[in-house]
N, C-alpha and C. Protein backbone atom coordinates (compact mmCIF):
# COMPACT_ATOMS: atom_id res chain seq x y z
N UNK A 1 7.72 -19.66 -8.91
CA UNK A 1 7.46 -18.24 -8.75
C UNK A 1 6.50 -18.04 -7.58
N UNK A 2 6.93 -16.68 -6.68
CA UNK A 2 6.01 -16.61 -5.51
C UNK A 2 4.52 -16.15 -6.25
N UNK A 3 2.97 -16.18 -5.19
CA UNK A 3 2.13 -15.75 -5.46
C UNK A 3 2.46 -14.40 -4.81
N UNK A 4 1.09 -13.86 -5.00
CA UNK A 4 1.33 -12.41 -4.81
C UNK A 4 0.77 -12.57 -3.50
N UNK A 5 -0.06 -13.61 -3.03
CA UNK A 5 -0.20 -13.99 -1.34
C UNK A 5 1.04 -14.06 -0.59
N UNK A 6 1.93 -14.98 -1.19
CA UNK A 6 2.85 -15.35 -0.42
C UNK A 6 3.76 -14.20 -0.25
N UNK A 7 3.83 -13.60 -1.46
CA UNK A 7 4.94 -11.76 -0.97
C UNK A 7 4.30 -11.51 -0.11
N UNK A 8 2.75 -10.63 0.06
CA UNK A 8 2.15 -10.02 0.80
C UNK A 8 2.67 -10.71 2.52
N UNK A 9 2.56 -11.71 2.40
CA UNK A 9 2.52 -12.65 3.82
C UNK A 9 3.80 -12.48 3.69
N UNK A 10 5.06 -12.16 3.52
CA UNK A 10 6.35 -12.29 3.71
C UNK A 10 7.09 -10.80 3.84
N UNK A 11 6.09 -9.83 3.32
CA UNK A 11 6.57 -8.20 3.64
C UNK A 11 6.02 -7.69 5.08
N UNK A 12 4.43 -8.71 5.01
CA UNK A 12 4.39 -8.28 6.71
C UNK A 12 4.93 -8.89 7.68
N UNK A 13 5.75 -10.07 7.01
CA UNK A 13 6.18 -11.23 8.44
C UNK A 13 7.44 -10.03 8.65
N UNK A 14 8.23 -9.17 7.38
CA UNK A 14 9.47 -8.36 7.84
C UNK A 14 9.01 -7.44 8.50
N UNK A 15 7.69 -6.61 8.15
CA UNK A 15 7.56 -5.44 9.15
C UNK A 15 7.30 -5.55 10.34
N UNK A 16 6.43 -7.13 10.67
CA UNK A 16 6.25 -7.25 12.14
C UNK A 16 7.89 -7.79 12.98
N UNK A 17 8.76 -8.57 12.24
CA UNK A 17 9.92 -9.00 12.78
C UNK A 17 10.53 -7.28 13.20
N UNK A 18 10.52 -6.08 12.87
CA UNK A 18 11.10 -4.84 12.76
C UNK A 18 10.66 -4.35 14.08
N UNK A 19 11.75 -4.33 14.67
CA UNK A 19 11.94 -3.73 16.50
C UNK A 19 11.00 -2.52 16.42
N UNK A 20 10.42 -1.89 15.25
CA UNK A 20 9.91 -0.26 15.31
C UNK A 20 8.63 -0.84 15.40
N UNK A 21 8.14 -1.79 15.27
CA UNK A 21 6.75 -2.10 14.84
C UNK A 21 6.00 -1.31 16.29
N UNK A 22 6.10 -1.74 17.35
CA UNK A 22 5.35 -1.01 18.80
C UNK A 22 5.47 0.25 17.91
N UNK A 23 6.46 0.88 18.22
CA UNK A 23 6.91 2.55 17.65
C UNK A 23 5.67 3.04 16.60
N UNK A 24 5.99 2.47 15.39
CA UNK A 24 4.80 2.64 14.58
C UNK A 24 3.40 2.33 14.88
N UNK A 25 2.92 1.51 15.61
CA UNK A 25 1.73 1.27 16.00
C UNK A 25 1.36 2.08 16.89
N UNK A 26 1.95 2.35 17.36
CA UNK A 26 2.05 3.81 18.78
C UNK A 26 1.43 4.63 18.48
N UNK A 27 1.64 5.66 17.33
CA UNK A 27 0.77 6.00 16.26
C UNK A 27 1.57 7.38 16.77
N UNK A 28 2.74 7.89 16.68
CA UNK A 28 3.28 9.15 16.66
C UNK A 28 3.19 10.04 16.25
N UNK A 29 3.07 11.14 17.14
CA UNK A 29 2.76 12.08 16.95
C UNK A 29 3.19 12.88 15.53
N UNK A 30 2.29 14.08 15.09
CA UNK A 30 2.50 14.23 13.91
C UNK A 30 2.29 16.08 14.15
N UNK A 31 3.58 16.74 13.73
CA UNK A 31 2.95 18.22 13.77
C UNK A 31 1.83 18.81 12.77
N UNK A 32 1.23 19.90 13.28
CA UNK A 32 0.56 20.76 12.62
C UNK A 32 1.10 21.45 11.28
N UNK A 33 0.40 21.57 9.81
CA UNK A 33 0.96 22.82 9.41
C UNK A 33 2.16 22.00 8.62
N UNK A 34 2.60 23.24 7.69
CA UNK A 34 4.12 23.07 7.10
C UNK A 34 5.06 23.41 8.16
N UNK A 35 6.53 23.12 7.48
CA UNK A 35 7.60 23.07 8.47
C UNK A 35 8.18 24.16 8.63
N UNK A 36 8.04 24.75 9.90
CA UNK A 36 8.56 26.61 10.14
C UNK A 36 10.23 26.28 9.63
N UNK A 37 10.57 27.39 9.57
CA UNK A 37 11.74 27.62 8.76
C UNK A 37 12.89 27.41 10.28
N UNK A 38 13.67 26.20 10.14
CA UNK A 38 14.67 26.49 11.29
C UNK A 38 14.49 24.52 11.80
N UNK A 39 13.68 24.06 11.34
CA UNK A 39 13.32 23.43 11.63
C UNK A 39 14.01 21.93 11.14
N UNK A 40 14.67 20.94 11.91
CA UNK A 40 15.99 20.17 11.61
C UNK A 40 15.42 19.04 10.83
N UNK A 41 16.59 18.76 9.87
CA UNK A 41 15.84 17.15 9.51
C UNK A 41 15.81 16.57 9.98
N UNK A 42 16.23 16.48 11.48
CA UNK A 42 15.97 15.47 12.18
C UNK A 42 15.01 15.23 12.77
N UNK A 43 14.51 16.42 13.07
CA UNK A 43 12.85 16.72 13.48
C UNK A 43 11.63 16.05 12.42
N UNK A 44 12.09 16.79 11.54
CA UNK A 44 11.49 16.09 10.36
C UNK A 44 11.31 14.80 10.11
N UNK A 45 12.39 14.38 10.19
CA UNK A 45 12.69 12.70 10.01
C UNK A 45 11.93 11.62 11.04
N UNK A 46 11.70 12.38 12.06
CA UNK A 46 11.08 11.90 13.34
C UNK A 46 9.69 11.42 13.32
N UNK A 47 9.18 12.86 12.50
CA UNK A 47 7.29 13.29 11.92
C UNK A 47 7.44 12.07 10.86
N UNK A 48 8.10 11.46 10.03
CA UNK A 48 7.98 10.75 8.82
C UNK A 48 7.34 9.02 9.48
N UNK A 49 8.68 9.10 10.77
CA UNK A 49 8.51 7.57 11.18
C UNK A 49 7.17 7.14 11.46
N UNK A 50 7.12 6.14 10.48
CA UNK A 50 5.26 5.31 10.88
C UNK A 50 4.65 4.18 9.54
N UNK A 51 3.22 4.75 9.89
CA UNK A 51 2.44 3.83 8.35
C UNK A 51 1.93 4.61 7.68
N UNK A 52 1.46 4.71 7.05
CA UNK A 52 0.19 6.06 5.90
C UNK A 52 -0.32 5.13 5.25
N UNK A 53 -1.48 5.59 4.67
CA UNK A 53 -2.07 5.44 3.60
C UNK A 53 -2.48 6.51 2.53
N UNK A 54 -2.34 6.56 1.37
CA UNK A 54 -2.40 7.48 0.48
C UNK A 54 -4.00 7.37 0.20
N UNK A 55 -4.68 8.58 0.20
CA UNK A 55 -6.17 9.17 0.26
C UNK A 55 -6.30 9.99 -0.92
N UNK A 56 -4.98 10.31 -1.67
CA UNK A 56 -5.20 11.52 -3.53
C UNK A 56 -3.79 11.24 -3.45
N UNK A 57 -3.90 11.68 -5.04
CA UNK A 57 -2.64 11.59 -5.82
C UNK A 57 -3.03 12.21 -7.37
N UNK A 58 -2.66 13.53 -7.26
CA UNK A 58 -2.47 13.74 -9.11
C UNK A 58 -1.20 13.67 -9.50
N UNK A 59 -1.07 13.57 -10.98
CA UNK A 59 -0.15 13.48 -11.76
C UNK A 59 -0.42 14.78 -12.43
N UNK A 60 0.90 16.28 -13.18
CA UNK A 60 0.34 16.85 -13.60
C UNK A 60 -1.01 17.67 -14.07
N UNK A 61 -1.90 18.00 -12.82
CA UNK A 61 -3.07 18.00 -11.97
C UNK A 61 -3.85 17.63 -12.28
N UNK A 62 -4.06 16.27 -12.80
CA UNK A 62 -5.38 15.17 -13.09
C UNK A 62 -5.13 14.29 -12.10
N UNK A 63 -6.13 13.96 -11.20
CA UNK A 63 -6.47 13.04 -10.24
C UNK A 63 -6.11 11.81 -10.49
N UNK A 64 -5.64 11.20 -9.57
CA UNK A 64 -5.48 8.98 -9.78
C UNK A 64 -6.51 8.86 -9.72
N UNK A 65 -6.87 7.91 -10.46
CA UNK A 65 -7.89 7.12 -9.91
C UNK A 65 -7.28 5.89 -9.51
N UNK A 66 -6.05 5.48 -9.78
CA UNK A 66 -5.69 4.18 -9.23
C UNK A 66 -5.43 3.83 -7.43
N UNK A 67 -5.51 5.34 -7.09
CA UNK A 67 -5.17 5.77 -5.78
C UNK A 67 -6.60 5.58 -4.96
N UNK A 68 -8.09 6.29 -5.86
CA UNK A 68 -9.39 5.67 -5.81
C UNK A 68 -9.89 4.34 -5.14
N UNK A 69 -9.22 3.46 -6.27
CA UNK A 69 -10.07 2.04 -6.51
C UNK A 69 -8.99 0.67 -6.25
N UNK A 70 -7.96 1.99 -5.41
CA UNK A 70 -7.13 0.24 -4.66
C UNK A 70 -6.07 1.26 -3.37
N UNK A 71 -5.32 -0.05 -2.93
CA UNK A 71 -5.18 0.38 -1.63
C UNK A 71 -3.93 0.72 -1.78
N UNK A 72 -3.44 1.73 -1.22
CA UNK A 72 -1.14 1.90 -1.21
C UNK A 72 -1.57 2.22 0.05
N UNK A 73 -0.16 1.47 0.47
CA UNK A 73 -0.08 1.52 2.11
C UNK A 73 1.96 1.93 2.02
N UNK A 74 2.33 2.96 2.71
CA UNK A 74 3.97 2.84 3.37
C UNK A 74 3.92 2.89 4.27
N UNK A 75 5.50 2.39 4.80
CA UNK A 75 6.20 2.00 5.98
C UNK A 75 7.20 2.53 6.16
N UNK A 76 7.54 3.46 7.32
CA UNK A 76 8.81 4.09 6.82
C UNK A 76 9.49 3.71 8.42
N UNK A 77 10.60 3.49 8.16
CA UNK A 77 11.41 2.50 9.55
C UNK A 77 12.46 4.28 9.43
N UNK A 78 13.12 4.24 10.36
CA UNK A 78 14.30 5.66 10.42
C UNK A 78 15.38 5.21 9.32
N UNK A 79 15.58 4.55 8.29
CA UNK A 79 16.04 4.20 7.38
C UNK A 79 15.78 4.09 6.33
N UNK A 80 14.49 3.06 6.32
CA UNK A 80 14.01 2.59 5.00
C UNK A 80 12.51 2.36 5.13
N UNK A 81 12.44 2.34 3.71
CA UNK A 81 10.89 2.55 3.29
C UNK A 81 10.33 1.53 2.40
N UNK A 82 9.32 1.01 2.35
CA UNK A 82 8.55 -0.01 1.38
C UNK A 82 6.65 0.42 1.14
N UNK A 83 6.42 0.61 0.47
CA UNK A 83 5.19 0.85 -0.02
C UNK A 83 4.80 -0.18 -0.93
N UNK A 84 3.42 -0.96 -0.77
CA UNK A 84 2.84 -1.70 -1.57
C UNK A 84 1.46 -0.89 -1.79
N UNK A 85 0.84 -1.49 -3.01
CA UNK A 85 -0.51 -1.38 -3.57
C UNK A 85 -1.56 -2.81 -3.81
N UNK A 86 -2.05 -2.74 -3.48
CA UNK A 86 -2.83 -3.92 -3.66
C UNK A 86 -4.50 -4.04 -4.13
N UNK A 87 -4.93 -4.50 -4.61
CA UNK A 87 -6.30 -4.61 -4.94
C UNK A 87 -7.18 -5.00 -3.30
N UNK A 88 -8.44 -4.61 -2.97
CA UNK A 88 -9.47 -4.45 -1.56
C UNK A 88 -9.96 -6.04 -1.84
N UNK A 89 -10.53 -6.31 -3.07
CA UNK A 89 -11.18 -7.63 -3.34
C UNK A 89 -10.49 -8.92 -3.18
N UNK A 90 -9.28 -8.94 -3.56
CA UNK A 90 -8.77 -9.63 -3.50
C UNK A 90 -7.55 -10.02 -2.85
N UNK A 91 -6.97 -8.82 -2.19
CA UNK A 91 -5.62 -8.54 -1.51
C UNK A 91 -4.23 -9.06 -2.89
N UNK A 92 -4.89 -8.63 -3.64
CA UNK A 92 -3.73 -9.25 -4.59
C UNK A 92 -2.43 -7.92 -5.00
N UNK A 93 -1.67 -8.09 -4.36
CA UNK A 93 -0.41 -6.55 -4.48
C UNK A 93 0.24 -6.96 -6.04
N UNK A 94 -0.43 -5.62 -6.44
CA UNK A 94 0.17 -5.23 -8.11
C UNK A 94 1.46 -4.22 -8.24
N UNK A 95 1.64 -3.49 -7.52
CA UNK A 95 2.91 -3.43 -7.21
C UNK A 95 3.31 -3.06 -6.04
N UNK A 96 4.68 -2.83 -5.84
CA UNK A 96 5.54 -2.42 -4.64
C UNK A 96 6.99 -2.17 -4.46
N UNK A 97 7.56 -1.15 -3.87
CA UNK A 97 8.78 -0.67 -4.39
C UNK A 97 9.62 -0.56 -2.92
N UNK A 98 10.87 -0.30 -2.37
CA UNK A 98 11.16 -0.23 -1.05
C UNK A 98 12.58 0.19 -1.44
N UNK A 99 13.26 0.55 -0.22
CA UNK A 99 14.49 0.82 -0.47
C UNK A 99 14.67 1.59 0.94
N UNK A 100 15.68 3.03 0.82
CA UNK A 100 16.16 3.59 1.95
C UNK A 100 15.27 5.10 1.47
N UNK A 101 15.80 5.93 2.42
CA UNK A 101 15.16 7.24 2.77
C UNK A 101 16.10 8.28 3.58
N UNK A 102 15.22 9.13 3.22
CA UNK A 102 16.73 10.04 4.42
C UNK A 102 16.25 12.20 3.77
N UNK A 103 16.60 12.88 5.06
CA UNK A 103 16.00 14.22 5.06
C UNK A 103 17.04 14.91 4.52
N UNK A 104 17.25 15.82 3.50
CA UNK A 104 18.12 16.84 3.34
C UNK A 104 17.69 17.84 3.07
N UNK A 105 17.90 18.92 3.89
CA UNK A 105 17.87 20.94 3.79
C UNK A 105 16.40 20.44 3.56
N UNK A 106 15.52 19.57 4.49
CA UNK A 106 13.76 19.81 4.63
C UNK A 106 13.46 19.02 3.35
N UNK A 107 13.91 18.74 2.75
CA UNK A 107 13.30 17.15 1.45
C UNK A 107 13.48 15.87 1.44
N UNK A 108 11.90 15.58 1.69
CA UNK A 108 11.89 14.28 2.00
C UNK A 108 12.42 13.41 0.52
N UNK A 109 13.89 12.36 0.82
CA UNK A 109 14.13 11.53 -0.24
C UNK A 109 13.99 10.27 -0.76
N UNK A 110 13.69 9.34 -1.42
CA UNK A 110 13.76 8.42 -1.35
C UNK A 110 14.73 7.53 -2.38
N UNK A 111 15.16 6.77 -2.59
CA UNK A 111 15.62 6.26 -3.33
C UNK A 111 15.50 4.51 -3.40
N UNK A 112 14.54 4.39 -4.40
CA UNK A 112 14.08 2.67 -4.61
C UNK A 112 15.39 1.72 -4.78
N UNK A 113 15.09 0.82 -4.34
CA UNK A 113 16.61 -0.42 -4.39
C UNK A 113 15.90 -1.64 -4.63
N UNK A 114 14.22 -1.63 -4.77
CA UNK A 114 13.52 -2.96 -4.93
C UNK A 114 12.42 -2.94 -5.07
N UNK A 115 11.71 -3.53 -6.22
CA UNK A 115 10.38 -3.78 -6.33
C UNK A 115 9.48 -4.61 -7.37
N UNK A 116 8.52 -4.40 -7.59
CA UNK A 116 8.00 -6.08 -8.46
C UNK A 116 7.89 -5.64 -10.12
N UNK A 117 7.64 -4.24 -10.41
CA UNK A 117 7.52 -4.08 -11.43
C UNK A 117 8.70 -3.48 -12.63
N UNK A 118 9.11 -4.46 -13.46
CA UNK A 118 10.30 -4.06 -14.45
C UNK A 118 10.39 -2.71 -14.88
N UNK A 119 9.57 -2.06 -15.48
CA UNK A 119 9.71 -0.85 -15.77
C UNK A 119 10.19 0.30 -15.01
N UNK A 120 9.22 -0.05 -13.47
CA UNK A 120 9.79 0.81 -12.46
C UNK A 120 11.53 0.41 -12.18
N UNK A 121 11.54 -0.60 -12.18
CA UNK A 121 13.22 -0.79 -11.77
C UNK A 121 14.05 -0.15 -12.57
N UNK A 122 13.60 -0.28 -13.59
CA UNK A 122 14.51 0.20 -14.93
C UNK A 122 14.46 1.68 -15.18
N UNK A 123 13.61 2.60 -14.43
CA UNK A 123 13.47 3.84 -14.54
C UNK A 123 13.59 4.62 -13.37
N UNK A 124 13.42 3.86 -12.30
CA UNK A 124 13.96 4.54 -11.05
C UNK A 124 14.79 3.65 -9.73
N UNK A 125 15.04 2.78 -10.28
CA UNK A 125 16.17 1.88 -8.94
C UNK A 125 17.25 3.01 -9.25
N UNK A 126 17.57 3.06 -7.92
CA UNK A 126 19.18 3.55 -7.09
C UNK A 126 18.78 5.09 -7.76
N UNK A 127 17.98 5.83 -7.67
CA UNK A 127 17.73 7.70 -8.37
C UNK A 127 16.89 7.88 -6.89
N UNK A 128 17.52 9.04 -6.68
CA UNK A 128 17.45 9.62 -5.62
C UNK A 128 15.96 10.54 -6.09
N UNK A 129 14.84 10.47 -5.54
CA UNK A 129 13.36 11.42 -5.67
C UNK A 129 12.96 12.07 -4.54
N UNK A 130 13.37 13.54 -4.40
CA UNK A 130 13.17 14.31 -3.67
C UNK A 130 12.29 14.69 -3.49
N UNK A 131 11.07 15.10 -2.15
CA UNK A 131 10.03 15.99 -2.18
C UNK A 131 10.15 17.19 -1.53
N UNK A 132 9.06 17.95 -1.92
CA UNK A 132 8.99 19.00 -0.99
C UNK A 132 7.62 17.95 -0.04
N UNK A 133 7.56 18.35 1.12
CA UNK A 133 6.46 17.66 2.55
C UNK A 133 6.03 18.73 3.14
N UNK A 134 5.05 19.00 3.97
CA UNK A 134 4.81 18.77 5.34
C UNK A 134 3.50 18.33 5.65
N UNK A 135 3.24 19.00 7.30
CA UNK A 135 2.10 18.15 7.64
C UNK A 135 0.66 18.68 8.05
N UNK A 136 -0.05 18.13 7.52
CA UNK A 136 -1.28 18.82 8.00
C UNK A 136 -2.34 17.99 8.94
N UNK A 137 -2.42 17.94 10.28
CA UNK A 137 -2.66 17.23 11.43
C UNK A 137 -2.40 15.96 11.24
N UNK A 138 -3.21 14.88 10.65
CA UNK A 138 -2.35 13.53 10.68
C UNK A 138 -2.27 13.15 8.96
N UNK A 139 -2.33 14.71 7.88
CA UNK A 139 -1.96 14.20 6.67
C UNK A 139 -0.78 14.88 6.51
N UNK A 140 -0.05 13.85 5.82
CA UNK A 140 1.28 14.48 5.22
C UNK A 140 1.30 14.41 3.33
N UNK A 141 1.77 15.74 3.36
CA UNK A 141 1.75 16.16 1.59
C UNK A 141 2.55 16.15 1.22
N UNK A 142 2.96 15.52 -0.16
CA UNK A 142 3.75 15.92 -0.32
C UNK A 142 3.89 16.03 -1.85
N UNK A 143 5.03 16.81 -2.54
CA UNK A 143 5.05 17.13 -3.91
C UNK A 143 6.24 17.02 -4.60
N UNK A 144 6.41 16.55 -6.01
CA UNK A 144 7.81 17.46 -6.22
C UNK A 144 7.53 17.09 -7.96
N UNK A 145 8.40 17.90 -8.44
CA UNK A 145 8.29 18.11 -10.25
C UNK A 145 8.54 16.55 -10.72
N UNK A 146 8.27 16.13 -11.97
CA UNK A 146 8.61 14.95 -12.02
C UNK A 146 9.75 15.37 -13.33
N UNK A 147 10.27 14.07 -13.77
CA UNK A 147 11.28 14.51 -14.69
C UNK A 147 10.69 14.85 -16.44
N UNK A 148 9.00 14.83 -16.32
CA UNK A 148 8.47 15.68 -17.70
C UNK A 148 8.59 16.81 -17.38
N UNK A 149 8.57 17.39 -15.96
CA UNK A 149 7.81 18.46 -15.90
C UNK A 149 6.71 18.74 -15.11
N UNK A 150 5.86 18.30 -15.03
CA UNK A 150 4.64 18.03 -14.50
C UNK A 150 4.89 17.52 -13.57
N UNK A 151 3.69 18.37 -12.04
CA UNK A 151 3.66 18.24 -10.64
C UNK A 151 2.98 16.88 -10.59
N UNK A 152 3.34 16.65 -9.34
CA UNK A 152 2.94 15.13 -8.61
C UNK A 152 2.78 16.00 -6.96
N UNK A 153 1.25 15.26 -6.66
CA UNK A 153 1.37 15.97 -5.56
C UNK A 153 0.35 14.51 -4.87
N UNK A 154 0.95 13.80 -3.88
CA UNK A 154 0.27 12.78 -2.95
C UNK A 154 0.17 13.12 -2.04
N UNK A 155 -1.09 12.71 -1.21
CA UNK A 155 -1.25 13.01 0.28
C UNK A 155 -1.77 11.74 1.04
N UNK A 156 -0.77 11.99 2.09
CA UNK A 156 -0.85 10.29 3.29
C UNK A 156 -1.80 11.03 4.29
N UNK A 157 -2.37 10.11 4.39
CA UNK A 157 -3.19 9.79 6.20
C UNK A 157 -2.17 8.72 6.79
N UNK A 158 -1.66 9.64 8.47
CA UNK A 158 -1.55 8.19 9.31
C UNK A 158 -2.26 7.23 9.15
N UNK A 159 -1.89 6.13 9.32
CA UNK A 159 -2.24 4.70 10.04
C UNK A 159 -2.24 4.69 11.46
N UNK A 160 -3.93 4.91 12.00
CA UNK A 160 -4.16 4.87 13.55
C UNK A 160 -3.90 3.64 13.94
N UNK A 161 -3.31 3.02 15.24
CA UNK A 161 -2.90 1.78 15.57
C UNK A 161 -4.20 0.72 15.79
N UNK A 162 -5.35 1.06 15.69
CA UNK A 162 -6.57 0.14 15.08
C UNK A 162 -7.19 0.18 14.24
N UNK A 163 -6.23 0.61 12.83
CA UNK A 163 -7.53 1.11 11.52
C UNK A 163 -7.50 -0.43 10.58
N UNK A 164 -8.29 -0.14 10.42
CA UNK A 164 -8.67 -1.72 8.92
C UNK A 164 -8.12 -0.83 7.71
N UNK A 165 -6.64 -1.33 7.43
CA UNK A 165 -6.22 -1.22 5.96
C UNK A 165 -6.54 -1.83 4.89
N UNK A 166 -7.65 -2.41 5.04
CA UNK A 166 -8.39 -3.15 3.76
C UNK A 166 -8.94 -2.13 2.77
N UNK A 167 -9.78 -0.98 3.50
CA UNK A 167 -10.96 -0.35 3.07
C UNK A 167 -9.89 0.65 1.80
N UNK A 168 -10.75 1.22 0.78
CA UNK A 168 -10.38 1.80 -0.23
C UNK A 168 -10.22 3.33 -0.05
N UNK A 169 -9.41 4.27 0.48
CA UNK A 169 -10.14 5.39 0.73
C UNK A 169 -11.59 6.03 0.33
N UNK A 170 -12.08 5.53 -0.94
CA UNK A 170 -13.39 5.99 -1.39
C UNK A 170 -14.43 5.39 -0.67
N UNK A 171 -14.05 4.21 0.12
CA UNK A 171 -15.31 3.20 0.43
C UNK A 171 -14.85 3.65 2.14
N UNK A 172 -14.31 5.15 2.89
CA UNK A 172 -13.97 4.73 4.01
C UNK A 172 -15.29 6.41 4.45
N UNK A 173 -15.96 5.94 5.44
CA UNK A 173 -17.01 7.27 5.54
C UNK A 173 -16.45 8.19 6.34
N UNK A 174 -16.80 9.43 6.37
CA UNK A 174 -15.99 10.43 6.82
C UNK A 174 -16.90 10.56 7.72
N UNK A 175 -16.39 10.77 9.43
CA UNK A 175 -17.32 11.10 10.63
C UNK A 175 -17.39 12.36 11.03
């Protein structure tokens, strides 16, 4: 069985092998604001391409704290997407999910095809999870109902092409 080192070291050996990697490190541009009405998914799709890191996350409007006191990082290639979580102390990734992506009528979609934890596979591999998005200078929001009922609303910070993805959002000081 792999360690959870050796995944970690084998998801970044794929993202750096990935022709987009310059692209994403580039650190692309990101519009202002939600998305004016008229506005293409392809445009859209464009604003998505990069890294983030997630900075909040409620569930049915109680705050994560798991979002707090460890790190989620995505990757979104003009195709596909992979997001891991990992512990700061130890770099040890507790979970991680990936698959494809894609814009329709302005909702950002995703649909998982892979990841480490059984339950998640078993409750959302190959289900299409729509958001509502947009962007607010280099954060992107985004929301959508979950299947109780209850809102889910996460928000990404770019990944600047020299930031230390170690740090916890709580442990990162605001200038």
């Amino acid at each position: 069985m792999r360690s959870y080192r050796t995944t970690f070291l084998v998801l970044l050996s794929i993202a750096a092998a990935c022709p987009l990697v310059s692209l994403v490190l580039s650190g692309t541009s990101v519009a202002s604001g939600s998305f004016a009405s008229g506005t293409s998914d392809n445009d859209i799709s464009k604003q998505l391409v990069g890294s983030w890191r997630i900075v909040s996350a409620s569930f049915g409007g109680v705050p994560s704290e798991l979002h707090r006191n460890s790190i989620t990082i995505k990757h979104i290639t003009p195709v596909h997407v992979i997001w891991i979580g990992y512990q700061p102390d130890d770099r040890r990734i507790f979970r991680s999910a990936g698959g494809s992506w894609k814009v329709v009528n302005g909702k950002y979609t995703e649909t998982m095809r892979y990841g480490l934890d059984e339950k998640f596979r078993q409750n959302t591999f190959g289900r299409d999870f729509a958001f509502d998005c947009r962007f607010e200078g280099d954060l992107w929001i985004q929301s959508a109902t979950l299947p109780n009922g209850s809102e889910m609303i996460e928000t990404w910070q770019r990944i600047k092409p020299d930031e230390d993805v170690s740090m916890r959002p709580a442990d990162i000081k605001q200038e």
